[in-house]
Protein backbone atom coordinates (compact mmCIF):
# COMPACT_ATOMS: atom_id res chain seq x y z
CA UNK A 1 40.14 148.56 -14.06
CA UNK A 2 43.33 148.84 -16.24
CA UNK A 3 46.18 146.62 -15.84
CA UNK A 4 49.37 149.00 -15.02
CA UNK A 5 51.91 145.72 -15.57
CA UNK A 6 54.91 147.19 -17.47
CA UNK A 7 56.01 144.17 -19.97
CA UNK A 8 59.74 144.14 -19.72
CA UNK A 9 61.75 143.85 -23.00
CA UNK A 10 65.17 142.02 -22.93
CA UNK A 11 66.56 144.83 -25.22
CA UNK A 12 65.80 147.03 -22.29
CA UNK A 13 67.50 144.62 -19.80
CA UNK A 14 70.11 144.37 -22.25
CA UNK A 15 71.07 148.53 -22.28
CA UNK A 16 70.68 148.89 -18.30
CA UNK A 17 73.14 145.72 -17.89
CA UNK A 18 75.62 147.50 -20.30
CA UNK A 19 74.73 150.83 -18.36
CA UNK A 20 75.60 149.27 -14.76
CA UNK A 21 78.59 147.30 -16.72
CA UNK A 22 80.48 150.31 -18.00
CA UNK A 23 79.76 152.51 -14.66
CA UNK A 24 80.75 150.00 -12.11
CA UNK A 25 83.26 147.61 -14.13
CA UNK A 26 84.58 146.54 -10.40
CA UNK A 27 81.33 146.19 -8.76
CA UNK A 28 80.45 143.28 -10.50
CA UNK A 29 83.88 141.48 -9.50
CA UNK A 30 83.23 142.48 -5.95
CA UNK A 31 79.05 141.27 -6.10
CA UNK A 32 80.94 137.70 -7.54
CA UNK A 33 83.13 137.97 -5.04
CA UNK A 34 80.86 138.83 -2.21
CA UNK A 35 77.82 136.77 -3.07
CA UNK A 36 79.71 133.40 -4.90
CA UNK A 37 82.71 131.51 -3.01
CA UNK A 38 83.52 129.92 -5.72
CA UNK A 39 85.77 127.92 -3.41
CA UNK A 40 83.32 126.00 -1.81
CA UNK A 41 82.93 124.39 -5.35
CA UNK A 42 86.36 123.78 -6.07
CA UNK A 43 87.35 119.75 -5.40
CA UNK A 44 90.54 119.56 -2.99
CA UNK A 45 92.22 117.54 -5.38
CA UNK A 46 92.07 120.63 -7.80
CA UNK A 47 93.58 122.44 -5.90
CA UNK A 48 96.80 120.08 -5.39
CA UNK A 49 96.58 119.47 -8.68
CA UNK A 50 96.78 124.16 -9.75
CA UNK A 51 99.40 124.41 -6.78
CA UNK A 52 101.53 121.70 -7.16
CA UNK A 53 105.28 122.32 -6.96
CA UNK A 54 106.13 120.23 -10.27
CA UNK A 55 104.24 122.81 -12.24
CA UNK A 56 105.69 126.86 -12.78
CA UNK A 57 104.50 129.05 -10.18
CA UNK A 58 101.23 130.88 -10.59
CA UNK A 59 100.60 134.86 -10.42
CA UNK A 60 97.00 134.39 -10.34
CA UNK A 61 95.18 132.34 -7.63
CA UNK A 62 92.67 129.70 -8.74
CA UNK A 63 89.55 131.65 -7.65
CA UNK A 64 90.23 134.40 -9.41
CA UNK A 65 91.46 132.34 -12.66
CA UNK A 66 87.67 130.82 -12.38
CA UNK A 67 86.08 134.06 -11.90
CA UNK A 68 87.78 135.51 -15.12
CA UNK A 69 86.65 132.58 -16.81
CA UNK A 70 83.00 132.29 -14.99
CA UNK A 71 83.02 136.08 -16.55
CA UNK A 72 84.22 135.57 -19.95
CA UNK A 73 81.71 132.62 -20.45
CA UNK A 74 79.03 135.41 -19.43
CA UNK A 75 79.96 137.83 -21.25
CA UNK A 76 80.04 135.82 -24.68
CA UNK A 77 76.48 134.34 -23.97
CA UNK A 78 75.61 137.78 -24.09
CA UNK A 79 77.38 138.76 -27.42
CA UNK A 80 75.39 135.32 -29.15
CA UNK A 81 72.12 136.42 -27.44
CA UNK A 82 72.79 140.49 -29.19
C-alpha cells in the first residue's frame, strides 16, 4: 500500500507565510493580539517604570511597543533563515 504523506518543504511554508503576510498585513496584529496578552508577562514594576511621570509622555502604549518589537524580532529571523 503506498504511503500518500506529502513531505512539507520550508520553502513552501516560507511562500504561503509571505502569501497570508501580504493579504492580511492586520490579521496577524489582531491573531497577536487576540491569542497573546502580552500583558500578563509584563512585571508591574515595568510598567511604573514606561509610565512614570519623570519621563516624556508616550504615544504608544507598552503592549503595543512589545508587539512591534515581538514582530520585528520575527520578521528578521525570517530574513537570516531566507
Amino acid at each position: 500500500m503506498p504511503v500518500s504523506a506529502i513531505q512539507l518543504n520550508f520553502c513552501d511554508v516560507s511562500k504561503d507565510f509571505d502569501k497570508f503576510y501580504n493579504q492580511n498585513q492586520e490579521t496577524l496584529l489582531t491573531l497577536l493580539d487576540e491569542f497573546i496578552n502580552i500583558s500578563d508577562f509584563i512585571p508591574f514594576s515595568f510598567y511604573q517604570n514606561y509610565y512614570s511621570k519623570l519621563g516624556s509622555k508616550r504615544d504608544f502604549s507598552l503592549e503595543s511597543m512589545l508587539n512591534a518589537f515581538i514582530l520585528k524580532i520575527f520578521y528578521r529571523f525570517l530574513l537570516l533563515i531566507f
